[in-house]
Protein backbone atom coordinates (compact mmCIF):
# COMPACT_ATOMS: atom_id res chain seq x y z
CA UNK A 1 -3.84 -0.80 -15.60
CA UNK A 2 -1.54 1.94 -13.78
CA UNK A 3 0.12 1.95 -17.16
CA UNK A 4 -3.23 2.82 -19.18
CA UNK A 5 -4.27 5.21 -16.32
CA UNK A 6 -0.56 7.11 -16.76
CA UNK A 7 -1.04 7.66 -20.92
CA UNK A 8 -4.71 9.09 -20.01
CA UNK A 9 -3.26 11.57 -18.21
CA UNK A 10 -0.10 12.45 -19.97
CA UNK A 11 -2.69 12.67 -22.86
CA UNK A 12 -5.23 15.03 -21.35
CA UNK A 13 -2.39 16.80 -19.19
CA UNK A 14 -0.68 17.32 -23.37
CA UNK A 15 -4.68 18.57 -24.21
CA UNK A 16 -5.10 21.07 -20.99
CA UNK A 17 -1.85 22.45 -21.92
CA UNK A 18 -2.60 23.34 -25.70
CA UNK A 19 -5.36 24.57 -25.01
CA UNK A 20 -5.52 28.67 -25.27
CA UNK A 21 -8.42 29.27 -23.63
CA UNK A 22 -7.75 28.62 -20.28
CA UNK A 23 -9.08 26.27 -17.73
CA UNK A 24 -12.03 26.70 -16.08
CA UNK A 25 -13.20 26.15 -12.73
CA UNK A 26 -14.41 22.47 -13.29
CA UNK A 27 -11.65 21.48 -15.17
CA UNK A 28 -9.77 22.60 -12.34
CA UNK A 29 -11.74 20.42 -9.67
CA UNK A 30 -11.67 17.29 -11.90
CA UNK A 31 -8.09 17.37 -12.26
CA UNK A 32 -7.81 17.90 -8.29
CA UNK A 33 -10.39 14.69 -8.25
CA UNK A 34 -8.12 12.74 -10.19
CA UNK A 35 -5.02 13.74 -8.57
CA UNK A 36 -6.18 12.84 -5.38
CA UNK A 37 -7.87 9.35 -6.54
CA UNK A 38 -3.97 8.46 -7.90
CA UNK A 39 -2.73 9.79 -4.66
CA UNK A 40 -5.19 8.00 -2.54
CA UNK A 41 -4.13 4.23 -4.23
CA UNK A 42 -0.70 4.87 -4.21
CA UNK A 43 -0.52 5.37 -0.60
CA UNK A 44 -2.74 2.56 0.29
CA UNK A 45 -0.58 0.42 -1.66
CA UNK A 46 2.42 1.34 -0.31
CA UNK A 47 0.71 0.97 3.51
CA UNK A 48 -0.70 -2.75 2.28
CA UNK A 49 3.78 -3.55 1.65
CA UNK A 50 4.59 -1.86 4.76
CA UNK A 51 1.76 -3.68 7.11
CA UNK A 52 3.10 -6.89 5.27
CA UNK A 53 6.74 -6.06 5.76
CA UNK A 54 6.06 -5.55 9.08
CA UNK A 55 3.72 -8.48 9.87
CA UNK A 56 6.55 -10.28 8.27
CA UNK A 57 9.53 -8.59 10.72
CA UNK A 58 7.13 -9.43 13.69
CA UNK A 59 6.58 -13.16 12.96
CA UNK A 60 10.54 -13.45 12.59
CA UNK A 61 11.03 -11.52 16.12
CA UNK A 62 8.75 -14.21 17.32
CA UNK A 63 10.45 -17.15 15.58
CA UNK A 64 7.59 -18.35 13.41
């Protein structure tokens, strides 16, 4: 899936910059959209490991 979602955006990132006309204001806030939806999963992702990494560093403390 992250995969698929990282060739759609190389691909319209390749599209946005070949185009000569310019980008427009809404093209501008949909790419922001995106870039903070990516942003958003990848650091809930990474705080899902770390609460399990640490869950897991806690029950060893406490010998379980």
């Amino acid at each position: 899936m992250l995969a698929t979602l990282a060739t759609y955006l190389r691909r319209a990132w390749r599209v946005i910059r070949s185009d000569e006309r310019g980008l427009t204001t809404l093209e501008y806030v949909i790419a922001a959209g995106i870039i903070l939806v990516v942003l958003a999963a990848a650091i809930l992702a990474w705080n899902n490991g770390l609460a399990q990494r640490i869950g897991e560093l806690v029950g060893q403390l406490l010998g379980q």
